[in-house]
N, C-alpha and C. Protein backbone atom coordinates (compact mmCIF):
# COMPACT_ATOMS: atom_id res chain seq x y z
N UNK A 1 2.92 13.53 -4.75
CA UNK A 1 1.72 12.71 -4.77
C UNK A 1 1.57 12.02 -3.43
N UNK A 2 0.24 11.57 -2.95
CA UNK A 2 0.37 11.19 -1.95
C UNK A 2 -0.78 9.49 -2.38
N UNK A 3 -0.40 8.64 -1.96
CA UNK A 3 -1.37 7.61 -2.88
C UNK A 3 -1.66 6.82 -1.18
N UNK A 4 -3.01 6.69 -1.64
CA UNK A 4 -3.60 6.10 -0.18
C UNK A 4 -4.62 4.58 -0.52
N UNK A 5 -4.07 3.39 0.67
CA UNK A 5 -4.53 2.29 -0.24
C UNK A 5 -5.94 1.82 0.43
N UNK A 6 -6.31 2.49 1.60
CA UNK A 6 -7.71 2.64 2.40
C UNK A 6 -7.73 3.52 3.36
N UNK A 7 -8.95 3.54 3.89
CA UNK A 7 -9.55 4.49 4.82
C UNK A 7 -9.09 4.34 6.06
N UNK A 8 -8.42 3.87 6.88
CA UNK A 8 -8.40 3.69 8.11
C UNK A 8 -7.13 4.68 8.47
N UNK A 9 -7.14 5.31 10.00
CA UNK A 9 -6.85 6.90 10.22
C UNK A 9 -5.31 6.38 10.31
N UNK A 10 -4.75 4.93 10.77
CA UNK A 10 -3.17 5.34 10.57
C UNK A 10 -2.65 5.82 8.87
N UNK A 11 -3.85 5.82 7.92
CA UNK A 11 -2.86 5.49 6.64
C UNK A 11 -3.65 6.86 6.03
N UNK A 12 -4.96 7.55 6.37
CA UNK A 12 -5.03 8.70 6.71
C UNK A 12 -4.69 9.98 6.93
N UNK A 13 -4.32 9.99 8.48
CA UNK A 13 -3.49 10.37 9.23
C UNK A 13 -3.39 12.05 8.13
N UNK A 14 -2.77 12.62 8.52
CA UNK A 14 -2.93 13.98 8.27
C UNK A 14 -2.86 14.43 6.40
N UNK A 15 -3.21 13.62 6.23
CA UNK A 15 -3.08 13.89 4.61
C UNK A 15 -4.03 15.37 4.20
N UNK A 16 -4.85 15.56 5.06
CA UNK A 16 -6.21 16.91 4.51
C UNK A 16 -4.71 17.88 4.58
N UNK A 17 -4.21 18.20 5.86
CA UNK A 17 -3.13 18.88 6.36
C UNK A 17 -1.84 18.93 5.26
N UNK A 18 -1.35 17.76 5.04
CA UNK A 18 -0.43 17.75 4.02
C UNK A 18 -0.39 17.86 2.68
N UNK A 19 -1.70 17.76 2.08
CA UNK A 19 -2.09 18.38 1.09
C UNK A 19 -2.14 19.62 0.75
N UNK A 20 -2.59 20.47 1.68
CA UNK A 20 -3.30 21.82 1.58
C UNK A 20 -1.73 22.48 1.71
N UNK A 21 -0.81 22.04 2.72
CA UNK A 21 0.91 22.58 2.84
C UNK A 21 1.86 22.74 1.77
N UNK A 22 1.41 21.47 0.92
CA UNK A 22 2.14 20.94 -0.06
C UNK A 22 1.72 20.83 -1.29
N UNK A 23 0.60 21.01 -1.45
CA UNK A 23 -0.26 21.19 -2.93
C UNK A 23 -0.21 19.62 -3.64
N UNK A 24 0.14 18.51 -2.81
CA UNK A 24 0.27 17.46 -3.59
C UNK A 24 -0.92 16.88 -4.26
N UNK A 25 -1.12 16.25 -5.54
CA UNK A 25 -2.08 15.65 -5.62
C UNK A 25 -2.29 13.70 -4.51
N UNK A 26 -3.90 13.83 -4.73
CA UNK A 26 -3.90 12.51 -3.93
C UNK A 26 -4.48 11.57 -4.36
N UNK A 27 -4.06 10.12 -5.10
CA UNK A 27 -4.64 9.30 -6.14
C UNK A 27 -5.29 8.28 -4.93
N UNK A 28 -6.15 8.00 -4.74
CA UNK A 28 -6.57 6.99 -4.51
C UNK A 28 -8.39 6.27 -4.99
N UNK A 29 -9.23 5.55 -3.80
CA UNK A 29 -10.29 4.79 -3.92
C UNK A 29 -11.41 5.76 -4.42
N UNK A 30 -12.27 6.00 -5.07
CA UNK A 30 -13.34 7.19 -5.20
C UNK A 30 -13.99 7.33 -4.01
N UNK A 31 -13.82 6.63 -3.05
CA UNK A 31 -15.16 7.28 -1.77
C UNK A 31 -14.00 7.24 -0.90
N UNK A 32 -12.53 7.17 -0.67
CA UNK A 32 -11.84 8.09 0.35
C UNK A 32 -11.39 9.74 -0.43
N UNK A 33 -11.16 9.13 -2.27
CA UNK A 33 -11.40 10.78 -2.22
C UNK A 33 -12.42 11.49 -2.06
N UNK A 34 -13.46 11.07 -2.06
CA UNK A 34 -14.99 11.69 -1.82
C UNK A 34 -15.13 12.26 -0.04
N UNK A 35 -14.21 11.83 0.55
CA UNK A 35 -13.88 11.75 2.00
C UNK A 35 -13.15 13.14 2.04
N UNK A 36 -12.20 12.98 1.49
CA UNK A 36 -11.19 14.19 1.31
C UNK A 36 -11.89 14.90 0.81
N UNK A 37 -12.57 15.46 -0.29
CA UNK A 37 -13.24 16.39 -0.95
C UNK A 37 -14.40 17.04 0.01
N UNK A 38 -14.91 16.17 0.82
CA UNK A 38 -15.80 16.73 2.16
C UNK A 38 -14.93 17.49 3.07
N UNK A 39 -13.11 17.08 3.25
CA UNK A 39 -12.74 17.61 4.47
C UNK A 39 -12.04 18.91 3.49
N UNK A 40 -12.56 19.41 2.56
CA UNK A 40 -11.63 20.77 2.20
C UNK A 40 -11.07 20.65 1.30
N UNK A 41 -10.41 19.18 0.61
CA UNK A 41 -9.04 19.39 -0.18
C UNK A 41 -9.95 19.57 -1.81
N UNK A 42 -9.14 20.61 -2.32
CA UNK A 42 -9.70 21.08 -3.84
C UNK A 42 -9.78 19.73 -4.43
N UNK A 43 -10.74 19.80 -5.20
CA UNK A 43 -10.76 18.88 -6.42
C UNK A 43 -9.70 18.79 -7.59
N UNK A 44 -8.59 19.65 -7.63
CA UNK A 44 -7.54 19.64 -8.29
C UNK A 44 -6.67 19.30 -7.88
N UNK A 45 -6.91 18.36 -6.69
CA UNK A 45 -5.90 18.15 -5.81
C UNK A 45 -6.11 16.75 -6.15
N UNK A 46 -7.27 15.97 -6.00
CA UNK A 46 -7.92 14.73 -6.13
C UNK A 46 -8.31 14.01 -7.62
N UNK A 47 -7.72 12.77 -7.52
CA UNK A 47 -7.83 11.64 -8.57
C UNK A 47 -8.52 10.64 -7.85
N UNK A 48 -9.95 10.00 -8.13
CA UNK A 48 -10.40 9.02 -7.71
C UNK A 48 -10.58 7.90 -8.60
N UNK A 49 -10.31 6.83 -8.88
CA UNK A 49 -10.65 5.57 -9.40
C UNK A 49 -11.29 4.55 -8.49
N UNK A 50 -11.11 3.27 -9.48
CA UNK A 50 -11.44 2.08 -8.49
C UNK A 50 -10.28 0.71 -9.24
N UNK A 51 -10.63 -0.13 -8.77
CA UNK A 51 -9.43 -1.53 -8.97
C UNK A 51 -9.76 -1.82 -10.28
N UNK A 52 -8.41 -1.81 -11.00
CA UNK A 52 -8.59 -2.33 -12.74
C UNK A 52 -8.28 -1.35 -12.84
N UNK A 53 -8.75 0.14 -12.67
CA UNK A 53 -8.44 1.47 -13.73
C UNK A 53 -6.87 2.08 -13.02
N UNK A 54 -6.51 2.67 -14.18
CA UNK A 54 -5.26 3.60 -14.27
C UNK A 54 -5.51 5.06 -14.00
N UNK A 55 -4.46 5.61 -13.20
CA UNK A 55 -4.69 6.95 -13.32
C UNK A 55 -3.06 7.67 -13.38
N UNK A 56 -2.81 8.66 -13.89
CA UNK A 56 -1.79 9.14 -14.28
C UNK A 56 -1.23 10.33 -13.55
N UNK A 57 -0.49 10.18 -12.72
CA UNK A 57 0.23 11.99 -11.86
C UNK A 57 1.63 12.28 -12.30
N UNK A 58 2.09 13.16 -12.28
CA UNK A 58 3.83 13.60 -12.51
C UNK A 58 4.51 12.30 -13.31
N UNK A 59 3.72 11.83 -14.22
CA UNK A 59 4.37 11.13 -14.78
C UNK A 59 4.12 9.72 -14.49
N UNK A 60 3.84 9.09 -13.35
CA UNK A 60 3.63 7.95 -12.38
C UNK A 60 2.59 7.45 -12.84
N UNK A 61 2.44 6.13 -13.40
CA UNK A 61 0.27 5.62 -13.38
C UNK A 61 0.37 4.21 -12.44
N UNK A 62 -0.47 4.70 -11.90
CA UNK A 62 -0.84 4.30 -10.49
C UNK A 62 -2.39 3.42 -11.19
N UNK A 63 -2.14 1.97 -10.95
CA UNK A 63 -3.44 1.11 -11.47
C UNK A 63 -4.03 0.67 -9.24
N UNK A 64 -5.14 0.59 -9.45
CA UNK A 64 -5.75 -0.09 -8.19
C UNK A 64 -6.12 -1.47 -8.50
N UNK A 65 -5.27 -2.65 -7.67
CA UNK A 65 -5.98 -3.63 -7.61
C UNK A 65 -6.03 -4.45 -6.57
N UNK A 66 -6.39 -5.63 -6.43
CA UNK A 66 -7.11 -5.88 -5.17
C UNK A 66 -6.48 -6.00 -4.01
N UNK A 67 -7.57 -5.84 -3.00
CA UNK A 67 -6.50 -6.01 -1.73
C UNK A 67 -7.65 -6.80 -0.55
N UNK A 68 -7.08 -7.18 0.48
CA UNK A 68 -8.64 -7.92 1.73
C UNK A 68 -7.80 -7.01 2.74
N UNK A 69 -8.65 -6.53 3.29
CA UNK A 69 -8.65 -5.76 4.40
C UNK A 69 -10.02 -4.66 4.91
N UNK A 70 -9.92 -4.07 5.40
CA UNK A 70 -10.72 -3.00 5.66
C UNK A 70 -10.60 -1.40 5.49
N UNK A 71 -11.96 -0.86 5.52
CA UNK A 71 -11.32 0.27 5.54
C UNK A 71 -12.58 1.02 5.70
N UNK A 72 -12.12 2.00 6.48
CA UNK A 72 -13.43 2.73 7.27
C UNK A 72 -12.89 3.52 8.62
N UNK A 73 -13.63 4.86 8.96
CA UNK A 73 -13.20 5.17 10.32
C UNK A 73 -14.66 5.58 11.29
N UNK A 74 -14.05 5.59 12.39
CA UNK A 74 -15.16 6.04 13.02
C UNK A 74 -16.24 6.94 12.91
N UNK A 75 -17.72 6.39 12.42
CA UNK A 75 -18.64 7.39 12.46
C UNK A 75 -19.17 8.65 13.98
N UNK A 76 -19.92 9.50 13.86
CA UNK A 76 -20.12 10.11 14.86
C UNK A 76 -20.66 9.67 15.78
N UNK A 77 -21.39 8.76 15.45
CA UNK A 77 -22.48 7.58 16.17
C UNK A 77 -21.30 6.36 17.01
N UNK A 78 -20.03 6.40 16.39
CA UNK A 78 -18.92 5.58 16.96
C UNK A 78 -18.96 4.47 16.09
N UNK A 79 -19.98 4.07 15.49
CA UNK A 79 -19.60 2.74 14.50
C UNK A 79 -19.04 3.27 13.81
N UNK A 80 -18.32 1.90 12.79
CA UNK A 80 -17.64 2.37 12.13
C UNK A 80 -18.48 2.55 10.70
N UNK A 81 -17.56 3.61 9.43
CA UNK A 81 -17.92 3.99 8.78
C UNK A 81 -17.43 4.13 7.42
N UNK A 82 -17.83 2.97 6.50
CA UNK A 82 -17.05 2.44 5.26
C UNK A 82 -16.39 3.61 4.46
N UNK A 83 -15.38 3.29 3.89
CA UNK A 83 -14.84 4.04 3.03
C UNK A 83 -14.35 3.34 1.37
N UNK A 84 -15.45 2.50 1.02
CA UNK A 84 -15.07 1.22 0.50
C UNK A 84 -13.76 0.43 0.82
N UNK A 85 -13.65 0.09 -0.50
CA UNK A 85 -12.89 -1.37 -0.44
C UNK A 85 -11.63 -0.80 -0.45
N UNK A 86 -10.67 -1.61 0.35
CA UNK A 86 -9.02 -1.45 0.22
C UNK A 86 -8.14 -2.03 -0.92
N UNK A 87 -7.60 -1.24 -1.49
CA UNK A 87 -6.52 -1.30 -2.65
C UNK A 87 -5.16 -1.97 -2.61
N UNK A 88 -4.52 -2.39 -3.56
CA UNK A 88 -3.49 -2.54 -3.59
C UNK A 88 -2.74 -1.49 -4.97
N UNK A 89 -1.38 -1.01 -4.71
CA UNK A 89 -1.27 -0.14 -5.68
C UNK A 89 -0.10 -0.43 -6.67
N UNK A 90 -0.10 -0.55 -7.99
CA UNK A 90 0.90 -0.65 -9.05
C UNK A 90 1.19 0.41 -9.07
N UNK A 91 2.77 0.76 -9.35
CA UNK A 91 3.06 1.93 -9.91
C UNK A 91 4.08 1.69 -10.70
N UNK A 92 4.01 2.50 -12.20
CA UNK A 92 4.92 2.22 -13.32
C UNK A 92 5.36 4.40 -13.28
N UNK A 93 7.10 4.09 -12.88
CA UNK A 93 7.56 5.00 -12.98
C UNK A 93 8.38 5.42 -14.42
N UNK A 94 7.98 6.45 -14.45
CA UNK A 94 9.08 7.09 -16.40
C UNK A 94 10.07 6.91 -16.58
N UNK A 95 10.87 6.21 -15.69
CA UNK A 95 12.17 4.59 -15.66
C UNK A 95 12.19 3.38 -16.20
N UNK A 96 11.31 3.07 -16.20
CA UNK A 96 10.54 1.88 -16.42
C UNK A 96 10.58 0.82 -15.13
N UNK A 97 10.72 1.72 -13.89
CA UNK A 97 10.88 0.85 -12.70
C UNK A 97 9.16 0.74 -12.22
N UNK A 98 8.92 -1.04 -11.76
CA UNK A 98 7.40 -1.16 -11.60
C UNK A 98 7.54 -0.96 -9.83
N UNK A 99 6.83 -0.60 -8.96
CA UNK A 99 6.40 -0.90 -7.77
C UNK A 99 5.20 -1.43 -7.35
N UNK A 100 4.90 -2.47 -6.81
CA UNK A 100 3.77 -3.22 -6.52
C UNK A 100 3.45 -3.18 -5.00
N UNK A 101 2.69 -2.17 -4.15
CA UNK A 101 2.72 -1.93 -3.09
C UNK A 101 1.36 -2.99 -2.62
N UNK A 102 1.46 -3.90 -1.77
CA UNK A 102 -0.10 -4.83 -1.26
C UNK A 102 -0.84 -4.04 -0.81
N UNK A 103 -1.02 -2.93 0.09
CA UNK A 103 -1.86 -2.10 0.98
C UNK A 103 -1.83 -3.18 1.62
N UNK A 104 -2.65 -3.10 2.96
CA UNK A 104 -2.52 -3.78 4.17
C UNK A 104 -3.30 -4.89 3.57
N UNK A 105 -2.70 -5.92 3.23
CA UNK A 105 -3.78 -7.22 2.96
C UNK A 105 -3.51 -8.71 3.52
N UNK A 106 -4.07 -9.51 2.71
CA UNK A 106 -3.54 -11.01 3.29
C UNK A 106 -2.79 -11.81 1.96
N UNK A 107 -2.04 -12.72 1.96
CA UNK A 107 -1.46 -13.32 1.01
C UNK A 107 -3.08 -13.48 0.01
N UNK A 108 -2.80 -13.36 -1.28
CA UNK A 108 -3.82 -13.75 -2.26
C UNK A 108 -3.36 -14.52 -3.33
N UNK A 109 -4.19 -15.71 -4.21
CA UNK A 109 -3.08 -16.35 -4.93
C UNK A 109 -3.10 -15.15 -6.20
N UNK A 110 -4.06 -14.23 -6.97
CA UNK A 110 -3.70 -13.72 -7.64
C UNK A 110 -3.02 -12.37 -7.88
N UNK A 111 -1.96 -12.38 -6.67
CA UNK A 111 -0.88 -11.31 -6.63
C UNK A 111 0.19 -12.15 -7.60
N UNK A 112 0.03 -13.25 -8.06
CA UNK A 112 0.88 -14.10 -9.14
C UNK A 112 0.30 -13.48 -10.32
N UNK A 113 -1.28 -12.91 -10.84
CA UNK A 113 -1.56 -12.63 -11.97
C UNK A 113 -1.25 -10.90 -12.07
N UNK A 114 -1.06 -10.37 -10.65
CA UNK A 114 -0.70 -9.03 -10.98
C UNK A 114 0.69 -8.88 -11.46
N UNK A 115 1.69 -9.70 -10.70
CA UNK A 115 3.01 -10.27 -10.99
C UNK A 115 3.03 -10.00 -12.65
N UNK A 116 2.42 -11.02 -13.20
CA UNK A 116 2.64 -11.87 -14.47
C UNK A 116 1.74 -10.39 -15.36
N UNK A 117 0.73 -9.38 -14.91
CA UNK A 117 0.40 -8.32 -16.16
C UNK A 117 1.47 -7.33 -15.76
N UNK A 118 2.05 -6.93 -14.63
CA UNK A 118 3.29 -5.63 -14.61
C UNK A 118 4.57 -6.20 -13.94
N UNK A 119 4.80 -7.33 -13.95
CA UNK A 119 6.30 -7.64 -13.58
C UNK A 119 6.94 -6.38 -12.99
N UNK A 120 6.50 -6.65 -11.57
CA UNK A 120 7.09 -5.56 -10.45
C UNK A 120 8.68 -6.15 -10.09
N UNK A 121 9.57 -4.68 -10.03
CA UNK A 121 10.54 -5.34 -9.46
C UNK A 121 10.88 -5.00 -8.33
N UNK A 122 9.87 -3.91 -7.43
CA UNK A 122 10.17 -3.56 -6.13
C UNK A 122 8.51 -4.11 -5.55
N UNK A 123 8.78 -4.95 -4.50
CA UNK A 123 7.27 -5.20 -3.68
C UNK A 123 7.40 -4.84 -2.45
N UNK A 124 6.58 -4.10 -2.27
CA UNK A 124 6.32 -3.56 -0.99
C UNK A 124 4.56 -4.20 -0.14
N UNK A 125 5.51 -4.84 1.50
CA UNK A 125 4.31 -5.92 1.84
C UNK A 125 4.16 -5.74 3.14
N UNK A 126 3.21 -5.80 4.09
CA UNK A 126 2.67 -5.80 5.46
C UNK A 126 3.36 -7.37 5.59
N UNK A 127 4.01 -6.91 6.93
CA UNK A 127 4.56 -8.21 7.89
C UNK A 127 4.03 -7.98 9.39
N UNK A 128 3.46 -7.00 9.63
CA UNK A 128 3.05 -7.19 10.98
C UNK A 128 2.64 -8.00 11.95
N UNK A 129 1.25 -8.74 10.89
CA UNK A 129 0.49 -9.75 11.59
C UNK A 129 -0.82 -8.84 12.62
N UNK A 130 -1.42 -10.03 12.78
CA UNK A 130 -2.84 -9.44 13.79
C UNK A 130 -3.61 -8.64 12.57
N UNK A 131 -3.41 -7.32 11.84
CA UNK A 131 -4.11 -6.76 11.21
C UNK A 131 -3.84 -6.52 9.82
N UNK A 132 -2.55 -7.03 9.68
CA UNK A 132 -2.32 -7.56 8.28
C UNK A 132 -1.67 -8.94 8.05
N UNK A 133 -1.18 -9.45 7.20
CA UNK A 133 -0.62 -11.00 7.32
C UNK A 133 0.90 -10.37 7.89
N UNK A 134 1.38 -11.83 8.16
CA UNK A 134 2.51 -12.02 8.72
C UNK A 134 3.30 -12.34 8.26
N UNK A 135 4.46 -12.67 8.50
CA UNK A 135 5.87 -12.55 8.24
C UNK A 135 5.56 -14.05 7.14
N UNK A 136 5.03 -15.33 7.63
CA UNK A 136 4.60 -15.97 6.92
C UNK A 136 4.05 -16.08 5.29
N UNK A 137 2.95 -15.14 5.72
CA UNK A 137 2.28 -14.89 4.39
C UNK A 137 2.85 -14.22 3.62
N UNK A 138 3.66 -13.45 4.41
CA UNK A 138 4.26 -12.40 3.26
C UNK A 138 5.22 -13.12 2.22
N UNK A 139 6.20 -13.86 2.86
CA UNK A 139 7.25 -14.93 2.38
C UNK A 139 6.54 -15.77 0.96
N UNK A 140 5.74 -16.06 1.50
CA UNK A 140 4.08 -16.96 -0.03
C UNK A 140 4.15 -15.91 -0.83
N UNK A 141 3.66 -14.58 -0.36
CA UNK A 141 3.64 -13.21 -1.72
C UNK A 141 4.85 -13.15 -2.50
N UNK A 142 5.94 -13.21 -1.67
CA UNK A 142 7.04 -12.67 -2.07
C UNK A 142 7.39 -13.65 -3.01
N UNK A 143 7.17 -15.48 -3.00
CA UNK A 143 7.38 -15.80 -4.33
C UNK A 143 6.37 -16.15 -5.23
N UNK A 144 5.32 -15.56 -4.91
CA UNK A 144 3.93 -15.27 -6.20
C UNK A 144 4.48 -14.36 -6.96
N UNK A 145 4.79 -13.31 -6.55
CA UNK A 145 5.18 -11.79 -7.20
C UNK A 145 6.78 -11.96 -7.61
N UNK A 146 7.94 -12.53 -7.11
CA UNK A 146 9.47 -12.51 -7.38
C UNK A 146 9.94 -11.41 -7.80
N UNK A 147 9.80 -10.70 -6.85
CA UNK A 147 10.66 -9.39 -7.00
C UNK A 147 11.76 -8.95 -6.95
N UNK A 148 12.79 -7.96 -7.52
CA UNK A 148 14.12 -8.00 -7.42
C UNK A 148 14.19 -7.37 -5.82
N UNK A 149 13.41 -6.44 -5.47
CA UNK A 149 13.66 -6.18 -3.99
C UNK A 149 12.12 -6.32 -3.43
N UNK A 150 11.92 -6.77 -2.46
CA UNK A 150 11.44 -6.53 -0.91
C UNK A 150 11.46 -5.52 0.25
N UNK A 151 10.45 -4.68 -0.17
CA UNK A 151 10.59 -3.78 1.44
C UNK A 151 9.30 -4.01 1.90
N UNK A 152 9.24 -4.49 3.49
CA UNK A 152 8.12 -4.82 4.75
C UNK A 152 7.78 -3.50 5.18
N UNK A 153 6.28 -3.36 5.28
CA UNK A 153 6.15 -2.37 5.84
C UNK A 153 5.09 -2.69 7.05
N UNK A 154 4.39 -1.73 7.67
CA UNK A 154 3.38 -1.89 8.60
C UNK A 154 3.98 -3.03 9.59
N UNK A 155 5.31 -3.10 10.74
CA UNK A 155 4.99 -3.38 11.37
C UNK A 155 6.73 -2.78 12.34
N UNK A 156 6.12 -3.19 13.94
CA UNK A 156 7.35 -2.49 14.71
C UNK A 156 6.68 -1.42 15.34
N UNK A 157 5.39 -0.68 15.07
CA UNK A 157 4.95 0.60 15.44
C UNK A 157 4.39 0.23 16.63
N UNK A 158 3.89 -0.95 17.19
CA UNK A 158 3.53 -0.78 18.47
C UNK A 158 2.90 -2.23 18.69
N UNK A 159 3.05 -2.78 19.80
CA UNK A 159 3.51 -4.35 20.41
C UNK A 159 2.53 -5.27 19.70
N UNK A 160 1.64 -5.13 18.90
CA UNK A 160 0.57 -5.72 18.48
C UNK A 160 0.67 -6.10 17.22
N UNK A 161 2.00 -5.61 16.53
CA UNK A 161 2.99 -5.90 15.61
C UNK A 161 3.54 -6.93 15.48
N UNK A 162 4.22 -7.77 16.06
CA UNK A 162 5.39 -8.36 16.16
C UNK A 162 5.98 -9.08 14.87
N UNK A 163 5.34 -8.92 13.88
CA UNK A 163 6.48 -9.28 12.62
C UNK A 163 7.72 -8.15 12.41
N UNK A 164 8.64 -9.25 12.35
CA UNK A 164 10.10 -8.09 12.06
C UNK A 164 10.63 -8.68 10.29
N UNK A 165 11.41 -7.94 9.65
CA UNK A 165 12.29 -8.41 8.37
C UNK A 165 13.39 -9.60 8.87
N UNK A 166 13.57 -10.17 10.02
CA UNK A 166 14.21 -11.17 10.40
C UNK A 166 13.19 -12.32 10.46
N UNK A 167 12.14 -12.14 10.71
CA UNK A 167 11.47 -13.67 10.76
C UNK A 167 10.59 -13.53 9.18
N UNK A 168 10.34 -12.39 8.39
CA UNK A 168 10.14 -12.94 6.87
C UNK A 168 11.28 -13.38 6.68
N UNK A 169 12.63 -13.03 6.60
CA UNK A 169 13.43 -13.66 5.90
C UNK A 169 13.81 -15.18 6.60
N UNK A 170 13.23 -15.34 7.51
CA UNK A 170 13.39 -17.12 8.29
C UNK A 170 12.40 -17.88 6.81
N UNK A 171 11.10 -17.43 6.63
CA UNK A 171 10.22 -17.83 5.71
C UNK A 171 10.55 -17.52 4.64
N UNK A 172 11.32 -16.73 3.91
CA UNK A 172 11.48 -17.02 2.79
C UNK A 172 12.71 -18.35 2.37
N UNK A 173 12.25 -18.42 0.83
CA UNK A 173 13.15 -19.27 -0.01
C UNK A 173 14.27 -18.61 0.26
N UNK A 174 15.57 -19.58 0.39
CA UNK A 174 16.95 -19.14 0.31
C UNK A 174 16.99 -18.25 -0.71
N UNK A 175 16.74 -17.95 -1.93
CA UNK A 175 16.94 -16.75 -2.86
C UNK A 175 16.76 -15.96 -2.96
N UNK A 176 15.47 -15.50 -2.19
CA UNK A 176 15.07 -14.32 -2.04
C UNK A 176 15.21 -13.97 -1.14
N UNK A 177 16.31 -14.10 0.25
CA UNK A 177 16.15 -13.38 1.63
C UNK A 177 17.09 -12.36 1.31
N UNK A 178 18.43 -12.29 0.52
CA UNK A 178 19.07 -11.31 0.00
C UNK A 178 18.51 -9.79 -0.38
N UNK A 179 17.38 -9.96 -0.85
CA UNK A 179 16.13 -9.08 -1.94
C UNK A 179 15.83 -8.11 -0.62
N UNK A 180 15.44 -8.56 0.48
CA UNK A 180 14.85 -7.88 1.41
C UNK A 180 15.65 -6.25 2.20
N UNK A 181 14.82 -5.61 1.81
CA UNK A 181 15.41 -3.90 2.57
C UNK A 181 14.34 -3.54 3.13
N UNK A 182 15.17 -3.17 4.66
CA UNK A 182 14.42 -3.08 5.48
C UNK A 182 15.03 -1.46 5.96
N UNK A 183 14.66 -0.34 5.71
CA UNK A 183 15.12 1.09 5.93
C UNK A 183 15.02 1.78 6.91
N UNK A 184 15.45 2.63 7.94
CA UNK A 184 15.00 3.14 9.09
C UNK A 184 13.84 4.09 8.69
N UNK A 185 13.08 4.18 9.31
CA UNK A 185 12.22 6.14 9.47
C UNK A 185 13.06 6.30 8.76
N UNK A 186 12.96 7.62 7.27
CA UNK A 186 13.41 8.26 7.02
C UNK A 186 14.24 8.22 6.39
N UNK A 187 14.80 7.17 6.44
CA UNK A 187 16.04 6.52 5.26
C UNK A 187 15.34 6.65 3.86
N UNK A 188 16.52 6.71 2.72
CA UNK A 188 16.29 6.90 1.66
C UNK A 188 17.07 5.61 1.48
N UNK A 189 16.10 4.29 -0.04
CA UNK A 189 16.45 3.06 -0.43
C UNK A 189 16.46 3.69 -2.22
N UNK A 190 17.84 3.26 -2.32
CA UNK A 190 18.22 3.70 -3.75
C UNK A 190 18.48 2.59 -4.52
């Protein structure tokens, strides 16, 4: 599966390609799959919803809910060119393990009410800063949501970044800086 939480080309990025290689299905927003379905990829490939609804792959249901950010890529004209609204993604695995991924967003207070309907125990959160929140905000999510683990994502890729898993864990509560995994490229977190 490949689950995408908006339009913008780093999160993009070759999915038409990796689809078509890999036959994966791709759950995400209805007008980035409507995006994909223009660039080639079968419709048996594609699950579109919107925030509130559930959708179901290999077992996985994947709910969309909210997220602040953007999402859109360059039109031909060079403006940019909506792809609606950006997601945040639940996922309840046939474990009964929850994952609560933010998509690129900003601290919100009701990531406490997504908390409190699927009691996630893995959260996955943008620390970058500049284009998503920061190491700061994230630390606020992290005890809205109280998750048994913490993994940061979206930042380190290039100088405009500068949140690291050392300065969330300066901001978090003493209890939760333990929680935090931070994985190389490529590493597998078990």
């Amino acid at each position: 599966m490949v689950l995408l939480t908006h339009g913008h080309s780093d999160h993009l990025g070759s999915t038409v390609e990796l689809v078509r290689r890999t036959g994966a299905v791709v759950l995400s927003s209805f007008e980035i799959i409507m995006e994909l379905a223009a660039e080639g990829v079968p419709n048996s490939q594609l699950i579109g919803f919107n925030k509130g609804g559930a959708a179901t792959a290999h077992g996985v249901t994947v709910t969309l809910t909210q997220a602040f950010h953007s999402s859109s890529l360059p039109g031909a004209d060079g403006r940019a060119r909506s792809l609606g609204d950006p997601c945040g993604l639940v996922m309840q695995l046939t474990n009964g393990t929850v994952i609560y991924d933010t998509g690129d967003t900003c601290v919100f207070g009701d990531m406490a009410l997504i908390a409190e309907l699927y009691q996630p125990s893995i959260l996955m959160l943008p620390i970058g800063d500049l284009y998503t929140m920061g190491p700061r905000q994230a630390a606020k999510a992290c005890e809205l949501v109280d998750p048994r683990w913490i993994i940061p994502h979206h930042y380190d890729t290039f100088p405009a970044l500068p949140g690291t898993p050392a300065a969330l864990r300066q901001y978090l509560l003493p209890e939760l800086r333990d929680r935090v995994l931070a994985p190389a490229p490529g590493e597998t977190v078990r």
